[in-house]
N, C-alpha and C. Protein backbone atom coordinates (compact mmCIF):
# COMPACT_ATOMS: atom_id res chain seq x y z
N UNK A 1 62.12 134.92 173.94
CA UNK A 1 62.69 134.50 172.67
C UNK A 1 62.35 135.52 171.60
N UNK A 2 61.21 134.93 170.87
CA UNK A 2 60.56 135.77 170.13
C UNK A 2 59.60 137.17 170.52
N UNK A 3 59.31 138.06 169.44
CA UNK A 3 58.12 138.64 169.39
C UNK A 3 56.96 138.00 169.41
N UNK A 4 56.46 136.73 168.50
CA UNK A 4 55.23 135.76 168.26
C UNK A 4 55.13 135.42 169.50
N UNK A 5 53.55 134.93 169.84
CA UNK A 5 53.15 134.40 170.97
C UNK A 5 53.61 132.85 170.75
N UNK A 6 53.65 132.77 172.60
CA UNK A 6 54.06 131.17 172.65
C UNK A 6 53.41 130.04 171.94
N UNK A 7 53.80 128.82 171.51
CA UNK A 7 53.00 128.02 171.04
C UNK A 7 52.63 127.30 171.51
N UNK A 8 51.30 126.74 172.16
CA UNK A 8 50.51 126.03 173.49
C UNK A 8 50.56 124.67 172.84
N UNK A 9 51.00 123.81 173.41
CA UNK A 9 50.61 122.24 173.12
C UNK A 9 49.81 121.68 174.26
N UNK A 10 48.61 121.23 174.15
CA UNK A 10 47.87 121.20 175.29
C UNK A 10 47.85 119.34 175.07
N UNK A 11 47.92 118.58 176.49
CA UNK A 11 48.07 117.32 176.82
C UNK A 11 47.32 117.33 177.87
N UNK A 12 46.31 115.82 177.91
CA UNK A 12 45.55 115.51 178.33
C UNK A 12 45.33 113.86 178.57
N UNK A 13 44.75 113.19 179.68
CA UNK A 13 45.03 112.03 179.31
C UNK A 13 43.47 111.46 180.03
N UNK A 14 42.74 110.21 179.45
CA UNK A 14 41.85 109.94 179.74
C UNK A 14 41.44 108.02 179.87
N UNK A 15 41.13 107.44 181.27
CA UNK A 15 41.97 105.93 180.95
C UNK A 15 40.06 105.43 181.09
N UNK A 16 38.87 105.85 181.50
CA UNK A 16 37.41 105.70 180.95
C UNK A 16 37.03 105.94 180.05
N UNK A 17 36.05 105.37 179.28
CA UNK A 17 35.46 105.38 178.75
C UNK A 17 34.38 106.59 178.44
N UNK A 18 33.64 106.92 179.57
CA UNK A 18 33.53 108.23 179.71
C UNK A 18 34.36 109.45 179.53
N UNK A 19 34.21 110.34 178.73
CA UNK A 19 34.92 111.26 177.78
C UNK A 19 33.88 112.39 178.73
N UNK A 20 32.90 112.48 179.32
CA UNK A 20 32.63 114.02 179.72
C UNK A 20 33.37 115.10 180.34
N UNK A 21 34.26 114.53 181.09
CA UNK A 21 34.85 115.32 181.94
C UNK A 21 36.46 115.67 180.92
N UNK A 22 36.45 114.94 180.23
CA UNK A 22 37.74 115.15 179.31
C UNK A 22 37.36 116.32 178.36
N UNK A 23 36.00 116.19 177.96
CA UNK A 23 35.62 117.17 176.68
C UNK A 23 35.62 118.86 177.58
N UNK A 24 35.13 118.57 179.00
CA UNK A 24 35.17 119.89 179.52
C UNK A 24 36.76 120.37 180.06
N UNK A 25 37.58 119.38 180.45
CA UNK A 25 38.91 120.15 180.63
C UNK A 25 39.37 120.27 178.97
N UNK A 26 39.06 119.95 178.06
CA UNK A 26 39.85 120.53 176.92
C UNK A 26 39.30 121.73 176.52
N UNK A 27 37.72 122.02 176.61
CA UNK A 27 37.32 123.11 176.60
C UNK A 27 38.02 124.03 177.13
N UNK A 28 37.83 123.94 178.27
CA UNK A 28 38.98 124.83 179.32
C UNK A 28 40.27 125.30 178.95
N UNK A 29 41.02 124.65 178.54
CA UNK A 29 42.40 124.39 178.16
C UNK A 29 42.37 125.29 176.74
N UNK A 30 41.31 124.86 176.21
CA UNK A 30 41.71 125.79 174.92
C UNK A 30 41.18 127.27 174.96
N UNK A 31 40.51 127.47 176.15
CA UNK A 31 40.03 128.87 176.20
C UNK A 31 40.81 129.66 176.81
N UNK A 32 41.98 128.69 177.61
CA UNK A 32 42.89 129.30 178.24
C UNK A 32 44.35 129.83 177.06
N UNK A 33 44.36 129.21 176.04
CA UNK A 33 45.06 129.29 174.89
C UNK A 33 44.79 130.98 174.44
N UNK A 34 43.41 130.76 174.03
CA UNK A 34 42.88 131.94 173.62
C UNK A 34 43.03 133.03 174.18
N UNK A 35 42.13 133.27 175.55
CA UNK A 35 42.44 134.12 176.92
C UNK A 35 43.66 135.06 176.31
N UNK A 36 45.06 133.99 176.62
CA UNK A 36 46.35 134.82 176.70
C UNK A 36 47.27 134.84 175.41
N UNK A 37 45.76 134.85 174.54
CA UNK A 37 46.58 134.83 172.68
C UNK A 37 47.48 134.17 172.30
N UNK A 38 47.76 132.97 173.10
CA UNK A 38 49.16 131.65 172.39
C UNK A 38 48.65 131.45 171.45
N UNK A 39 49.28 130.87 170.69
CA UNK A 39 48.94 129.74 168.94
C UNK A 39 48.96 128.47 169.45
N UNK A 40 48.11 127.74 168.86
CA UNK A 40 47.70 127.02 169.55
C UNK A 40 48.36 125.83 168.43
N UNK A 41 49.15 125.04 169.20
CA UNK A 41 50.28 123.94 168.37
C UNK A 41 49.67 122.69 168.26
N UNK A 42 48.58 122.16 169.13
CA UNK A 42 48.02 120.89 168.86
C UNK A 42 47.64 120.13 170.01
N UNK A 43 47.00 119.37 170.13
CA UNK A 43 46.36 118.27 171.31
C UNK A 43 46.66 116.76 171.31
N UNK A 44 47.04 116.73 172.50
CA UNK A 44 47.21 115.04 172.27
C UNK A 44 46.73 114.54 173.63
N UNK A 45 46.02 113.78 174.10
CA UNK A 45 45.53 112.90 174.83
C UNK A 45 45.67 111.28 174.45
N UNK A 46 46.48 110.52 175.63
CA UNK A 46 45.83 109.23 175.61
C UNK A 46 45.01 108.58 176.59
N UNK A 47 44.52 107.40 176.03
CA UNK A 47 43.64 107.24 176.36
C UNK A 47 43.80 105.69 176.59
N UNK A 48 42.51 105.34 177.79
CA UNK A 48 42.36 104.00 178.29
C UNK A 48 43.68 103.81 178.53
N UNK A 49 44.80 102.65 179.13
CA UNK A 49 45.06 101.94 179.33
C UNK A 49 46.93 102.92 178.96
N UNK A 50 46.98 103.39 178.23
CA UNK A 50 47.95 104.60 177.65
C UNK A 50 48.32 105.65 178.63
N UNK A 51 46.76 105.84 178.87
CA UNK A 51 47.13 107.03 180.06
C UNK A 51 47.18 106.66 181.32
N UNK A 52 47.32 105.60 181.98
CA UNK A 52 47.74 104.79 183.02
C UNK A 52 48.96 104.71 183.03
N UNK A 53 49.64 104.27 181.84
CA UNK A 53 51.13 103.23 181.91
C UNK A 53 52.44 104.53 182.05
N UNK A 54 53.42 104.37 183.00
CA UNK A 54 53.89 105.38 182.70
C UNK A 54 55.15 104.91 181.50
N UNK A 55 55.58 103.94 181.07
CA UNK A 55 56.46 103.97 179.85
C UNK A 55 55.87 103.90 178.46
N UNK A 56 54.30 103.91 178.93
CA UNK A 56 53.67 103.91 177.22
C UNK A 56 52.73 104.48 177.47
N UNK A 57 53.23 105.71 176.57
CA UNK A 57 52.50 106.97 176.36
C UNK A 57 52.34 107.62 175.03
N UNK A 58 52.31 107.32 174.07
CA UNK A 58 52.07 107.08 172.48
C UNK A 58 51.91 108.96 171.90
N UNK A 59 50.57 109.47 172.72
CA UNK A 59 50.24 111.00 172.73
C UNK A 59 51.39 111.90 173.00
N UNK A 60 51.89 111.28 174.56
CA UNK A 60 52.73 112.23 175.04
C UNK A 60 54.18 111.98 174.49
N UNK A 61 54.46 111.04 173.96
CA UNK A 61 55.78 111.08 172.97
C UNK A 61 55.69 112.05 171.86
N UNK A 62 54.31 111.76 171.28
CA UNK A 62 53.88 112.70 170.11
C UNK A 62 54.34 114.15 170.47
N UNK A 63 54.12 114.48 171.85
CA UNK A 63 53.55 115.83 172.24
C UNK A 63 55.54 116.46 172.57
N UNK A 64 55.93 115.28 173.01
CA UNK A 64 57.40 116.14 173.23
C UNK A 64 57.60 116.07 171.72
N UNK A 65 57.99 114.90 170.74
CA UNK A 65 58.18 115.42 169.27
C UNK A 65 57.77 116.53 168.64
N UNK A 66 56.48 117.06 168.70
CA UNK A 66 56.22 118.28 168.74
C UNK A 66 57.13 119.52 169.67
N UNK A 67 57.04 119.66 170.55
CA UNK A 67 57.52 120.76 171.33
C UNK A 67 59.13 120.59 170.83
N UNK A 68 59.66 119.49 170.21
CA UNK A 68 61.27 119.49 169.61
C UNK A 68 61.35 119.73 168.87
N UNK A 69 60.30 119.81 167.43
CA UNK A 69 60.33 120.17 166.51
C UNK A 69 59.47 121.40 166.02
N UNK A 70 59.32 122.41 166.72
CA UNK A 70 58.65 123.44 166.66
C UNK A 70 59.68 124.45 166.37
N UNK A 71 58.86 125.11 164.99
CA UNK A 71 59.96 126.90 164.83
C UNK A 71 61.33 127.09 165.72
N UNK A 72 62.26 127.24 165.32
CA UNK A 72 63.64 128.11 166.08
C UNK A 72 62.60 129.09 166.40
N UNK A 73 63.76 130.03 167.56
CA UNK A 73 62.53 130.89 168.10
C UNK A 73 61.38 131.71 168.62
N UNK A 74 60.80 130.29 168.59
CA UNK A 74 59.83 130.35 169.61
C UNK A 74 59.58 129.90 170.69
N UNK A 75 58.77 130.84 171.64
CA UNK A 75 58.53 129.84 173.00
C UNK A 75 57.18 128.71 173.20
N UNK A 76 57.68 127.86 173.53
CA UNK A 76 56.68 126.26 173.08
C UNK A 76 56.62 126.14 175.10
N UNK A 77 55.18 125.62 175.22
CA UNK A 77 54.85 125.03 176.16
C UNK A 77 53.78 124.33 176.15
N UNK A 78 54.19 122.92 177.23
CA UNK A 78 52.90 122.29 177.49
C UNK A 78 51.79 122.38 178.82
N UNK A 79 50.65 122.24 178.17
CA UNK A 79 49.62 123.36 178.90
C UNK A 79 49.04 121.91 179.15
N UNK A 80 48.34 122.09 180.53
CA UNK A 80 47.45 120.78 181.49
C UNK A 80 46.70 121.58 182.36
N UNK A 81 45.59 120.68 182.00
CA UNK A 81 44.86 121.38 183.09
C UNK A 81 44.88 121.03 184.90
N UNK A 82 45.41 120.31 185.20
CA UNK A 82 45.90 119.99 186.74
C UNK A 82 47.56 118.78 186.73
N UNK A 83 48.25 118.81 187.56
CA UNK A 83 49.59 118.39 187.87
C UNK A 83 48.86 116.40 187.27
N UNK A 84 47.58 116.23 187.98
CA UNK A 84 47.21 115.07 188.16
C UNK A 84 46.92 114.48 186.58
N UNK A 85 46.88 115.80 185.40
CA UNK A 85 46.91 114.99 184.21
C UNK A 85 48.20 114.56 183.34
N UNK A 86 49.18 114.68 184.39
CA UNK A 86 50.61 114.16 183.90
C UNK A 86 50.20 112.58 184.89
N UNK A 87 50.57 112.68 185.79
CA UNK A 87 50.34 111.13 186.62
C UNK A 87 49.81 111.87 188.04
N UNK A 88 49.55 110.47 188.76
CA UNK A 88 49.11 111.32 190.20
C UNK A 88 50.12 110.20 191.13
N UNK A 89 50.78 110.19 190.43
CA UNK A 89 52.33 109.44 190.83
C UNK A 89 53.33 110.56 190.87
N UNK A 90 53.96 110.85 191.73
CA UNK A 90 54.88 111.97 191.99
C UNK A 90 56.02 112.03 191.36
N UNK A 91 56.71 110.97 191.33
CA UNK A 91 57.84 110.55 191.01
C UNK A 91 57.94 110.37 189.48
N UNK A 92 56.44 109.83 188.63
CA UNK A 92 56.32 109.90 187.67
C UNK A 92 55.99 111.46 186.64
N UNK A 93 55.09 112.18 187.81
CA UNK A 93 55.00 113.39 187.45
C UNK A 93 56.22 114.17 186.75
N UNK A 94 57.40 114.16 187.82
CA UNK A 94 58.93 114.85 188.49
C UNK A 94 59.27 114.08 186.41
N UNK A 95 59.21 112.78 185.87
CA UNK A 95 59.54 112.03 184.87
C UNK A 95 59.18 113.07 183.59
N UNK A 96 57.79 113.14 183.79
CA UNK A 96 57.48 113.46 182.27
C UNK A 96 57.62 114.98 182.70
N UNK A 97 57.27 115.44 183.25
CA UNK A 97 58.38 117.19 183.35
C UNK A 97 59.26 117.54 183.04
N UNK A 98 60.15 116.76 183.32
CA UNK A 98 61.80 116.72 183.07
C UNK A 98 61.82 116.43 180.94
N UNK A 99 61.27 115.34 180.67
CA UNK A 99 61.02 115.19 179.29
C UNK A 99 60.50 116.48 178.76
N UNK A 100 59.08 117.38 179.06
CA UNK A 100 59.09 118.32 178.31
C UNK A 100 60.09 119.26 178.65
N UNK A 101 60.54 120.22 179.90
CA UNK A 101 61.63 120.90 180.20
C UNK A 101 62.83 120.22 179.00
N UNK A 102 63.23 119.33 178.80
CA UNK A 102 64.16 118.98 178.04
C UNK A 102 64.21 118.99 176.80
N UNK A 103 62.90 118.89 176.30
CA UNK A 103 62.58 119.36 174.75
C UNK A 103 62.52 120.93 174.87
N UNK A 104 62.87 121.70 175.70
CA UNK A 104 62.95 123.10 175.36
C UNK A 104 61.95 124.12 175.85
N UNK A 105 60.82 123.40 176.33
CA UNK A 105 59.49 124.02 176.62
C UNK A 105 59.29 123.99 178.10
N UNK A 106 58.33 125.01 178.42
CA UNK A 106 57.83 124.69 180.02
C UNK A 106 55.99 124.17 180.12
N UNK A 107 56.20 124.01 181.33
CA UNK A 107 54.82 123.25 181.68
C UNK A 107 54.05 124.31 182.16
N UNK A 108 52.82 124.56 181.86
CA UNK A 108 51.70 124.98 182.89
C UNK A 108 50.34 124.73 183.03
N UNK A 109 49.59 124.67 184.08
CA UNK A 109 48.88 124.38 184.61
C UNK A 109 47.57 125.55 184.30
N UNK A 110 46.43 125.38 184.31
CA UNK A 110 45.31 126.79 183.67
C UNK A 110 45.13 127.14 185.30
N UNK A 111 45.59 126.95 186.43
CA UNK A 111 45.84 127.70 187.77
C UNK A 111 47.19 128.50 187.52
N UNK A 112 47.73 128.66 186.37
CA UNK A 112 49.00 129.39 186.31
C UNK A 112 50.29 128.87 186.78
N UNK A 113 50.19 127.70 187.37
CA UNK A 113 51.63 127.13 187.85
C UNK A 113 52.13 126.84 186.73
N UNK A 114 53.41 126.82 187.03
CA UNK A 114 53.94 126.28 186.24
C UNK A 114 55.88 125.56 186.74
N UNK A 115 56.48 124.96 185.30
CA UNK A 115 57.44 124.41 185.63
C UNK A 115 58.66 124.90 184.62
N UNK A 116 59.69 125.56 185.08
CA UNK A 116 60.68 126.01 184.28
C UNK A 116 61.65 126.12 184.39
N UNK A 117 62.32 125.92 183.35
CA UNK A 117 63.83 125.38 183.12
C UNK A 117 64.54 126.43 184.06
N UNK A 118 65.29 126.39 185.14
CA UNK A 118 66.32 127.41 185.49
C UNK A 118 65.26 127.80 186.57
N UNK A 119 64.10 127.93 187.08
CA UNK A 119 63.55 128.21 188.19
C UNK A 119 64.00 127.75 189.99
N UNK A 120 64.15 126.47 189.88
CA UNK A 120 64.94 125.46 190.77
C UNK A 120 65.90 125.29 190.75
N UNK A 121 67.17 125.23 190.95
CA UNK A 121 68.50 124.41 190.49
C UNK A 121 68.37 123.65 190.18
N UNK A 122 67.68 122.79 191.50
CA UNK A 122 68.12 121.42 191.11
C UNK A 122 66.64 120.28 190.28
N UNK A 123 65.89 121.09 189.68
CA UNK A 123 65.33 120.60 188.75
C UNK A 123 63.73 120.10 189.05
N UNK A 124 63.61 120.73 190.46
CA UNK A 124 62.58 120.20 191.03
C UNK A 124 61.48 121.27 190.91
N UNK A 125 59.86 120.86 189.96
CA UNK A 125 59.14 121.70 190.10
C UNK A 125 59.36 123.00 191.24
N UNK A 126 58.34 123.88 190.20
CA UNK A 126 58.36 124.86 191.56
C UNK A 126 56.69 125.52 192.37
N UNK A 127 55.61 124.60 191.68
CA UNK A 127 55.06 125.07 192.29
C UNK A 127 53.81 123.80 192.12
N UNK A 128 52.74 123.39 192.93
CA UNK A 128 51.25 122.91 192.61
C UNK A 128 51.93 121.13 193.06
N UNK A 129 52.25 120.56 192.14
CA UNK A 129 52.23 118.90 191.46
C UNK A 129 52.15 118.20 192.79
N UNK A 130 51.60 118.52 193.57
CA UNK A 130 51.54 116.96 195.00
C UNK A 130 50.21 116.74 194.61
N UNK A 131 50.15 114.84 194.80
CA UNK A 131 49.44 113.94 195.00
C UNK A 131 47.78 114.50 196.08
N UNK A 132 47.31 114.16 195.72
CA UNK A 132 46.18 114.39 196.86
C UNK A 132 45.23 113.41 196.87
């Protein structure tokens, strides 16, 4: 698109109470921002009971409104630190992919996978997101 670096929207989701392991993948996530000089567009995680449900997702609505309403452009993506912090539901995964791809942006993963518009035909990730 542009000359400017991409703009990273990093999403995260956390359904315990326990926050340790959340505070260290955002660490992560944002060093991975840094690393490859993106601008860094904002964070959204939900949480408890949010980040379970797959039609109520409060953060990650936030997070495509963002990636739709970001600068003409620029290139916008949402950054996760594993396939499993979208859902570890496949089918649900394949869901909210398609939502960011459709707001304009691609997905990636801090293993470098990633998910992008025109990679597949037919719309199907191309690399990482199985269940385990």
């Amino acid at each position: 698109m542009g000359d400017s670096p991409p703009l990273a929207y990093i999403y995260d989701r956390c359904a315990t109470e326990n926050r340790a392991y959340l505070e260290l993948r955002m660490a992560a996530l944002g060093e991975y921002v840094t690393e490859r000089g993106w601008n860094a567009g904002g964070s959204f995680v939900d949480y408890g009971d949010n980040a379970l449900i797959r039609d109520t997702r409060p953060e990650f609505d936030a997070l495509v409104s963002a990636l739709e309403s970001a600068p003409l452009g620029v290139e916008r993506l949402c950054l996760v630190f594993d396939w499993g912090r979208l859902s570890h539901d496949v089918d649900h995964r394949q869901a909210f992919t398609r939502r960011i791809l459709g707001a304009g942006a691609w997905l990636e993963t801090i293993d470098g996978e990633s998910a992008r518009i025109g990679a597949v035909p037919d719309g199907r990730l191309t690399s990482g997101p199985v269940a385990v």
